[in-house]
Protein backbone atom coordinates (compact mmCIF):
# COMPACT_ATOMS: atom_id res chain seq x y z
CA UNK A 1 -20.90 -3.76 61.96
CA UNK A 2 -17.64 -3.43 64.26
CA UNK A 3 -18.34 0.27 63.81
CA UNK A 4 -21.56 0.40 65.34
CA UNK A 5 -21.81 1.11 69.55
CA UNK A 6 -21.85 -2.01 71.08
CA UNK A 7 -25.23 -1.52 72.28
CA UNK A 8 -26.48 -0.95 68.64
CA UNK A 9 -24.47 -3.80 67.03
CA UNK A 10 -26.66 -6.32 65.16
CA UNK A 11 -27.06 -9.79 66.62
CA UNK A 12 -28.36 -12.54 64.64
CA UNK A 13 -30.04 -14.81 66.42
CA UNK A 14 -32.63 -18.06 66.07
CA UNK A 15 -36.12 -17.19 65.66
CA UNK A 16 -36.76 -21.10 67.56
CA UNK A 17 -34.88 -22.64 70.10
CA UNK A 18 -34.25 -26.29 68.53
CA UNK A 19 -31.00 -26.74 70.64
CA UNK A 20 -33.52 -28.93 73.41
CA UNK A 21 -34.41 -31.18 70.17
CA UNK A 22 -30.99 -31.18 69.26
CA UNK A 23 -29.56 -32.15 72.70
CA UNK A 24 -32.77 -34.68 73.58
CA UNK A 25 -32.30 -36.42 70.14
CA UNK A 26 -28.76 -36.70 70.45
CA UNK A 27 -28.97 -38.12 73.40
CA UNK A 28 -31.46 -41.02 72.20
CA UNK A 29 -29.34 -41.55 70.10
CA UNK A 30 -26.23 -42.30 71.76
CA UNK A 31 -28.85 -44.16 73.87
CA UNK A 32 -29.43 -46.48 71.31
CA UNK A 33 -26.12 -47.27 70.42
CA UNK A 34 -25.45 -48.89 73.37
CA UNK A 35 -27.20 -51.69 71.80
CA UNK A 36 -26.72 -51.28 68.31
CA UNK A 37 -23.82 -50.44 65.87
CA UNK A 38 -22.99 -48.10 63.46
CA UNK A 39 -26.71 -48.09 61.23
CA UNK A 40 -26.66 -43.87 62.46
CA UNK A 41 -28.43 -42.60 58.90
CA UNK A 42 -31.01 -45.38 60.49
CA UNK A 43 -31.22 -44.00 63.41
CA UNK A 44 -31.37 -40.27 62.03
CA UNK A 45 -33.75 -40.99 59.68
CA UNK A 46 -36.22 -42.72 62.47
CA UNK A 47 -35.68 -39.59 64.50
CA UNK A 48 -36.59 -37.43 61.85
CA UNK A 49 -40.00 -39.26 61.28
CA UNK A 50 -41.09 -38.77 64.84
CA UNK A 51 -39.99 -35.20 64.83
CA UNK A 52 -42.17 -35.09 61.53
CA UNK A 53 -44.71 -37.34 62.78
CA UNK A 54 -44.88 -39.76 60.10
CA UNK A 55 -44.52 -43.25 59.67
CA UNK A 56 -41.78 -45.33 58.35
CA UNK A 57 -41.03 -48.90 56.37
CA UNK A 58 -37.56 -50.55 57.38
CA UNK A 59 -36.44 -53.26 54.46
CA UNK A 60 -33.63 -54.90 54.90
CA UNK A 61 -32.37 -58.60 55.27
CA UNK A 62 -33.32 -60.34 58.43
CA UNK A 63 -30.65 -59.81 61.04
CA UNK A 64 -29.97 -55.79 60.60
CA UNK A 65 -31.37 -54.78 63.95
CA UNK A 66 -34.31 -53.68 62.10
CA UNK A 67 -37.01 -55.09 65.19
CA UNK A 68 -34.69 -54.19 67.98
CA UNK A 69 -34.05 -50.95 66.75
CA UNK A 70 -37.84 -50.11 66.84
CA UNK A 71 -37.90 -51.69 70.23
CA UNK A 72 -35.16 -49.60 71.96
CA UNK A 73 -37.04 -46.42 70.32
CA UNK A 74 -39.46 -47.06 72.02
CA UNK A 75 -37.92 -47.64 75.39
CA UNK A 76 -35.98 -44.21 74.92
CA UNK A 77 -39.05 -42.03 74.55
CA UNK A 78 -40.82 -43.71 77.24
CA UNK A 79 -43.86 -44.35 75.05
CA UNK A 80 -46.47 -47.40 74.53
CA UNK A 81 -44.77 -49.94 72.55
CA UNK A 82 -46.94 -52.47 70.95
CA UNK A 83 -45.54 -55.43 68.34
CA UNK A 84 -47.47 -57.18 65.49
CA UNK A 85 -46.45 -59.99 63.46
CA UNK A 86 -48.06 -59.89 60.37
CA UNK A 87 -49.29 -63.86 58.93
CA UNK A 88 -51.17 -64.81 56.23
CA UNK A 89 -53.51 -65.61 58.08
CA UNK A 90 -54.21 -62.43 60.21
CA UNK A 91 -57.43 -60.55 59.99
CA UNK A 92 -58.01 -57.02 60.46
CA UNK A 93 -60.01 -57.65 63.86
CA UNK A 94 -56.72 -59.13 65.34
CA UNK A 95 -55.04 -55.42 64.82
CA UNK A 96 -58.20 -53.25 65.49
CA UNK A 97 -60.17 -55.03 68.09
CA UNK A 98 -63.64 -56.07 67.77
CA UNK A 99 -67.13 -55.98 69.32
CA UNK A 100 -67.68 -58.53 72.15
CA UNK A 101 -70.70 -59.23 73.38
CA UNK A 102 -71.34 -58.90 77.17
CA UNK A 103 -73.91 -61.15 78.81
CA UNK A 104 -74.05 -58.84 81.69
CA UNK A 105 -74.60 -55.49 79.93
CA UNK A 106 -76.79 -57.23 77.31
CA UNK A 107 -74.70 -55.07 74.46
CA UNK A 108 -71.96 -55.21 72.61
CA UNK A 109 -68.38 -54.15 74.08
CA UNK A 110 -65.42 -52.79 72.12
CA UNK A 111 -62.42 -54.46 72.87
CA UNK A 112 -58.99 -52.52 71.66
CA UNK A 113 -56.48 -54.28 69.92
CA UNK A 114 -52.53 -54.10 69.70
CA UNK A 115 -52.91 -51.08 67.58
CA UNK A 116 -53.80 -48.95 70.69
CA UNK A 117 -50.12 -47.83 71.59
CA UNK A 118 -48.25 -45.49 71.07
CA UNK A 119 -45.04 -46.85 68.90
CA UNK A 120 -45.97 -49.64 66.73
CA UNK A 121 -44.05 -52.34 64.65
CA UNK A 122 -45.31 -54.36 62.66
CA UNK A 123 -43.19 -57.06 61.64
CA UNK A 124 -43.22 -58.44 58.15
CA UNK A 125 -46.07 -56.08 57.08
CA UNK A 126 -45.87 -57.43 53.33
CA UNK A 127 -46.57 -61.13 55.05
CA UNK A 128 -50.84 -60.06 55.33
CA UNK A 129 -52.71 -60.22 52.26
CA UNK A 130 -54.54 -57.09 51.10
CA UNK A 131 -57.50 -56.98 53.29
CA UNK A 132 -55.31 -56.48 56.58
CA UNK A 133 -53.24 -54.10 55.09
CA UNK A 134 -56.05 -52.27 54.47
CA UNK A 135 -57.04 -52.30 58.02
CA UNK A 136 -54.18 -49.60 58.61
CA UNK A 137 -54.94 -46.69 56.05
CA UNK A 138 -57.64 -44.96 58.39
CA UNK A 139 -55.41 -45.03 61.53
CA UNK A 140 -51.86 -44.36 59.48
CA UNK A 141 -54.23 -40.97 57.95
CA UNK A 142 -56.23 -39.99 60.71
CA UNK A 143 -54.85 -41.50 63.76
CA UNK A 144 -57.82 -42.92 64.60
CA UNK A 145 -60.56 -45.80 63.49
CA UNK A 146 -63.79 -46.85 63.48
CA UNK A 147 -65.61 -49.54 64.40
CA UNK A 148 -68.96 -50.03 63.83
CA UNK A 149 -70.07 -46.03 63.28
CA UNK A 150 -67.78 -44.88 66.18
CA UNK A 151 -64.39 -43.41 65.97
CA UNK A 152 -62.12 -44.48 68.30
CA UNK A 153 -58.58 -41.71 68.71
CA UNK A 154 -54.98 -42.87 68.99
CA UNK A 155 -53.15 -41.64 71.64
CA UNK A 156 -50.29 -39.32 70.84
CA UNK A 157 -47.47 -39.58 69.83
CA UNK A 158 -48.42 -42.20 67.26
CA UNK A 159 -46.10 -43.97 64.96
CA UNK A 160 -46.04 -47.15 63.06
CA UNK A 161 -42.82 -48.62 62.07
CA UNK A 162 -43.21 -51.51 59.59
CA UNK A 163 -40.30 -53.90 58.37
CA UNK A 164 -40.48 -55.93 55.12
CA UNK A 165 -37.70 -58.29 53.64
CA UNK A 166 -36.35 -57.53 49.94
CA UNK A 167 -35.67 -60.88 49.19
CA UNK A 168 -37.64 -63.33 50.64
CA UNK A 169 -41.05 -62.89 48.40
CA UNK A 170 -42.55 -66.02 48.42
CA UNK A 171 -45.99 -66.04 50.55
CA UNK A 172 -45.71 -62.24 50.82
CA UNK A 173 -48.22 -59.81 49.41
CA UNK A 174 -46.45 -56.27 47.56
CA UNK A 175 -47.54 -53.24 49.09
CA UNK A 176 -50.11 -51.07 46.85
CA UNK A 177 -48.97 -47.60 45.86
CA UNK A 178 -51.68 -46.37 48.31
CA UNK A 179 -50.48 -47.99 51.00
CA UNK A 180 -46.91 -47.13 50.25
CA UNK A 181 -47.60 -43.46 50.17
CA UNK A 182 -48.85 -43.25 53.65
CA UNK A 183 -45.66 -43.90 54.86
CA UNK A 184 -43.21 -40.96 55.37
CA UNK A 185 -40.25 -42.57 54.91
CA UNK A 186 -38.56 -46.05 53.57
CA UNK A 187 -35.64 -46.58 55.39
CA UNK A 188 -33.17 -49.08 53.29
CA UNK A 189 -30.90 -50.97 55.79
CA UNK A 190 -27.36 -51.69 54.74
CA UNK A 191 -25.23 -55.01 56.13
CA UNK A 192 -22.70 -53.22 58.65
CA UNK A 193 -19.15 -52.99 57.40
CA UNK A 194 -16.01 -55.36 58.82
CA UNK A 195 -15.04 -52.83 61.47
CA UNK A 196 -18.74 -52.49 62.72
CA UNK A 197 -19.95 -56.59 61.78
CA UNK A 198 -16.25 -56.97 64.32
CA UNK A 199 -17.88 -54.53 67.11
CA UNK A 200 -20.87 -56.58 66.94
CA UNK A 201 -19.36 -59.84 67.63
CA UNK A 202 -17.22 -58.38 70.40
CA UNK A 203 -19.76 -56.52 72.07
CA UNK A 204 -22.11 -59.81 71.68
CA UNK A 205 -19.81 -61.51 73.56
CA UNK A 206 -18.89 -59.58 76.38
CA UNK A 207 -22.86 -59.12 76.87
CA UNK A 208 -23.13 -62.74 77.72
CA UNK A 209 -25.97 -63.20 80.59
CA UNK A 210 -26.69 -59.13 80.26
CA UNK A 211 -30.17 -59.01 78.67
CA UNK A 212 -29.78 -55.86 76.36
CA UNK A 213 -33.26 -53.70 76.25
CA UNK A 214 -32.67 -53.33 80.18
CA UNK A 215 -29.72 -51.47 79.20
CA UNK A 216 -31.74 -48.64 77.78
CA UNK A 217 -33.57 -45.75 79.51
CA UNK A 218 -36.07 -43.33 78.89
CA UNK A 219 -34.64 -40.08 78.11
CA UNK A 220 -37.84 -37.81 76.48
CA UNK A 221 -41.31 -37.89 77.72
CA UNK A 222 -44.69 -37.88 75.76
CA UNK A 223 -45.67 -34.84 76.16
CA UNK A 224 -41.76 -33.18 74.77
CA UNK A 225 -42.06 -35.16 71.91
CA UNK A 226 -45.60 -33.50 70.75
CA UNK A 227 -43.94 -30.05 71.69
CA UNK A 228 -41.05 -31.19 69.72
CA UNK A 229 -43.28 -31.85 67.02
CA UNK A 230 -45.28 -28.34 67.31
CA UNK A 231 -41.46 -26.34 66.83
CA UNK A 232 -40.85 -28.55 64.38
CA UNK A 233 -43.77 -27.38 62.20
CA UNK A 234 -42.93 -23.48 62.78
CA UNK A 235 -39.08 -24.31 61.43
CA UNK A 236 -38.51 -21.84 58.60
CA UNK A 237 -38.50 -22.76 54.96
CA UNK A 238 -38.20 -20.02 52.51
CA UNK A 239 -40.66 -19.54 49.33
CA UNK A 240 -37.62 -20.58 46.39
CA UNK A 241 -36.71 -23.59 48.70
CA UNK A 242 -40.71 -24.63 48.80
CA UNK A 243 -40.65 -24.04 45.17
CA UNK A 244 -37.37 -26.37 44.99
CA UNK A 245 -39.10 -29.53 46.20
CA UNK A 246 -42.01 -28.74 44.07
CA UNK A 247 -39.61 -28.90 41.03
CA UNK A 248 -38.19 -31.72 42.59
CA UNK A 249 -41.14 -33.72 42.62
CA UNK A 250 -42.61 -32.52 39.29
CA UNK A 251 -39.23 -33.90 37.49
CA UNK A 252 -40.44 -37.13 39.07
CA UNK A 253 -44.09 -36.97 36.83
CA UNK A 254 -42.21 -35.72 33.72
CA UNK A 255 -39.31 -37.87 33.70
CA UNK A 256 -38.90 -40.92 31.04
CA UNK A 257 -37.40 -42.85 33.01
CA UNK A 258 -40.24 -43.58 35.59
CA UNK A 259 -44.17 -44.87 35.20
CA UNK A 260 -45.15 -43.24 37.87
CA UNK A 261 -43.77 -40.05 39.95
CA UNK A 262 -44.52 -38.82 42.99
CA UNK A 263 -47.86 -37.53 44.82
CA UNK A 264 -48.34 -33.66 46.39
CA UNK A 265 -48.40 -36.01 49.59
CA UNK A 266 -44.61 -36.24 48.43
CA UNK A 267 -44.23 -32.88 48.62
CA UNK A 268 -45.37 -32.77 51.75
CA UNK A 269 -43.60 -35.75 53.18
CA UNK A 270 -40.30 -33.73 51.78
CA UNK A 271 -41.31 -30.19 53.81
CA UNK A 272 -42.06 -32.00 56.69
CA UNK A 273 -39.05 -34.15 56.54
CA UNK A 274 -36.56 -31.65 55.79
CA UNK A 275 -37.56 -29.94 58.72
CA UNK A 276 -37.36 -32.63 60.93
CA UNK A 277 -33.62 -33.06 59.88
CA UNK A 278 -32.93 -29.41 60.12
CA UNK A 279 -34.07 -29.00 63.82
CA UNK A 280 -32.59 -32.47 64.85
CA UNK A 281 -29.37 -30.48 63.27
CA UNK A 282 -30.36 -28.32 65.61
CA UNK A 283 -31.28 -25.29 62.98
CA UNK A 284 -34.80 -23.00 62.73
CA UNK A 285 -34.50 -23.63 58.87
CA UNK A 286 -34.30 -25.69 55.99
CA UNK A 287 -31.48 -25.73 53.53
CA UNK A 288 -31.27 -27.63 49.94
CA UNK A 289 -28.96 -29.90 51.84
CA UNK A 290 -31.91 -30.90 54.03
CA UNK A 291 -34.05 -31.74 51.30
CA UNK A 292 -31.22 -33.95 49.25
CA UNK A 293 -30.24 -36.12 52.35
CA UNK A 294 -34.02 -36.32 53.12
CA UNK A 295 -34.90 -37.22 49.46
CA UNK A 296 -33.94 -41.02 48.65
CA UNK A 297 -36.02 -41.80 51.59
CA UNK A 298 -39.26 -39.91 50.80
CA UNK A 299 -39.64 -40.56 47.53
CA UNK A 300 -37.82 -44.30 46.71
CA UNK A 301 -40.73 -45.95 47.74
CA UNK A 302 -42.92 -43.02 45.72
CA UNK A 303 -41.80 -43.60 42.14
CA UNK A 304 -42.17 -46.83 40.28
CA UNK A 305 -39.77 -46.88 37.62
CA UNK A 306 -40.40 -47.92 33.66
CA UNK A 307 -40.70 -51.61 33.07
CA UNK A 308 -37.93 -51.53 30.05
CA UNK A 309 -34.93 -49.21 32.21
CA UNK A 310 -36.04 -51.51 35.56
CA UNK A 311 -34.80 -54.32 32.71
CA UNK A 312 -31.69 -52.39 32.14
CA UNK A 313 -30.83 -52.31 35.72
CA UNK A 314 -31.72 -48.66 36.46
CA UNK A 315 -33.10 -48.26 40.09
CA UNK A 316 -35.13 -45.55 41.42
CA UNK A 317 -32.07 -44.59 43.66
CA UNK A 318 -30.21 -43.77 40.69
CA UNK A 319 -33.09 -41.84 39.18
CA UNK A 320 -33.66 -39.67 42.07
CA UNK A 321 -30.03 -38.95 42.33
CA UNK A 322 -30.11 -37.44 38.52
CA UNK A 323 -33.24 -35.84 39.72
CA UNK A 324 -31.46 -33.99 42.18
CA UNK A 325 -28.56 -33.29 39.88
CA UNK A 326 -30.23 -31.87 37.43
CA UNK A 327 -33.00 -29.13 39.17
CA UNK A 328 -30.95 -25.87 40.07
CA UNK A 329 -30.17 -25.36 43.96
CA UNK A 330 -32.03 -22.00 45.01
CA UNK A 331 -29.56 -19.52 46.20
């Protein structure tokens, strides 16, 4: 190539422009950990699903920053932010809204619930029995609902972040599979480590009288993160990396290990996802790479492992690592 006249050299350069994704994201991000410490693959991972536009279910122990975290996303992007406690005694009219009747009008009114926002968290989503779950498949799916014959749209961007606690079970209602599958991503939360649980303290105290969320400003607008979302959709994947994370997720059906594998809404959630991560990377195209560090999160909460190895102590973790392991990296 040095050969060539420089006017004829060949220059290699990215069919997209993801370095304002890159920088933007990056940004939020450092944002964020104003507040919060260490928890980045959190942070990257939450980033991902709005650059993917799916949802996401945070577990983890109370006290992880799970609820904050959602709550200084929010503030960052300059979006709606709407919160939810989930009880056992909530009913799907307390998320949705319901029909009032005015006297005036002589007719019914709609009246929009908490789910009309933009970012939304619902806390303790596993704490509602079935029937109030329920109440979220249509607008998780379709981004909108309907109420009584008429459909009623979300405003975009729309994004529900839900939390549930591992341990704590009693009073809580498990998640079906179909419920489950509707989110993108299941983000596992870690306790921080002694350098990072000694940041917190320090940086707890020093923030004595300072309320924290007012720390926080909006960096990206509405409107870039939907034409962050449209380039993210036009990132390149090539045909033996698409057929990749279709092996992936067939090894999933096929393997002993595991009662139940993954949906094709698995393989989607994987495409998506691993371009999400490539253009917050700050790429115009996916590598294996992408899909691996994408793949504990998109399909953990996909799988349901066998009855007898879930006995032996064999978690889907580990079964989606031998997954990976074992189905050959396209070159």
């Amino acid at each position: 190539m040095d050969d060539l006249p420089q006017n004829e050299q060949l220059h290699f350069e990215s069919r997209l422009d993801t370095a304002p994704i890159h920088d933007k994201l990056l940004a939020v991000r450092q944002e964020i950990n104003k507040v919060i410490v260490g928890q980045e693959r959190m942070l990257d991972l939450l980033l991902v699903s709005i650059l993917a536009n799916g949802h996401v279910l945070l577990e983890g122990v109370p006290g992880v920053a799970k609820t904050i975290t959602a709550k200084l996303l929010a503030r960052t992007l300059d979006v709606g932010f709407s919160r939810i406690q989930f009880t056992p005694d909530l009913m799907p009219s307390d998320i949705l809204g319901t029909l009032v009747f005015d006297v005036k009008k002589s007719d019914f009114e709609y009246r929009k619930g908490p789910i009309f926002s933009n970012i939304i968290l619902i806390d303790e989503i596993n704490r509602a029995p079935a029937k109030t779950q329920a109440a979220l498949f249509e607008v998780m799916e379709e981004r909108q609902i309907t109420i009584d014959g008429d459909a009623h749209l979300m405003s975009l961007p729309f994004l529900v972040l839900a939390t549930q606690n591992p341990i704590e079970q009693e009073g809580t209602y498990r998640l079906p599979e179909a419920q489950l599958d509707r989110f993108l991503l299941k983000i596992e939360i870690d306790y921080p480590n002694l350098e990072e649980e000694i940041e917190i303290i320090h940086r707890e105290h020093n923030m004595v009288n300072t309320d924290k969320i007012s720390q926080i400003h909006a960096l990206v607008s509405p409107e870039e993160i939907l034409s962050f979302q449209k380039l993210v959709r036009q990132v390149r994947i090539e045909p033996q990396i698409i057929a990749y994370i279709a092996k992936v997720v067939l090894n999933t059906r096929q393997n002993a290990l595991l009662y139940l594998g993954a949906s094709p809404r698995a393989s989607i959630a994987l495409l998506n996802a691993s371009k999400g991560l490539a253009a917050l990377k700050g790429r115009d195209f996916v590598t294996p790479d992408d899909i691996k560090e994408v793949s504990y999160a998109v399909l953990g909460h996909r799988i349901v492992v066998a009855p007898e190895k879930e006995m032996e102590g064999i978690t889907a973790k580990q079964i989606i690592r031998q997954i990976i392991e074992s189905v050959e990296i396209p070159r």
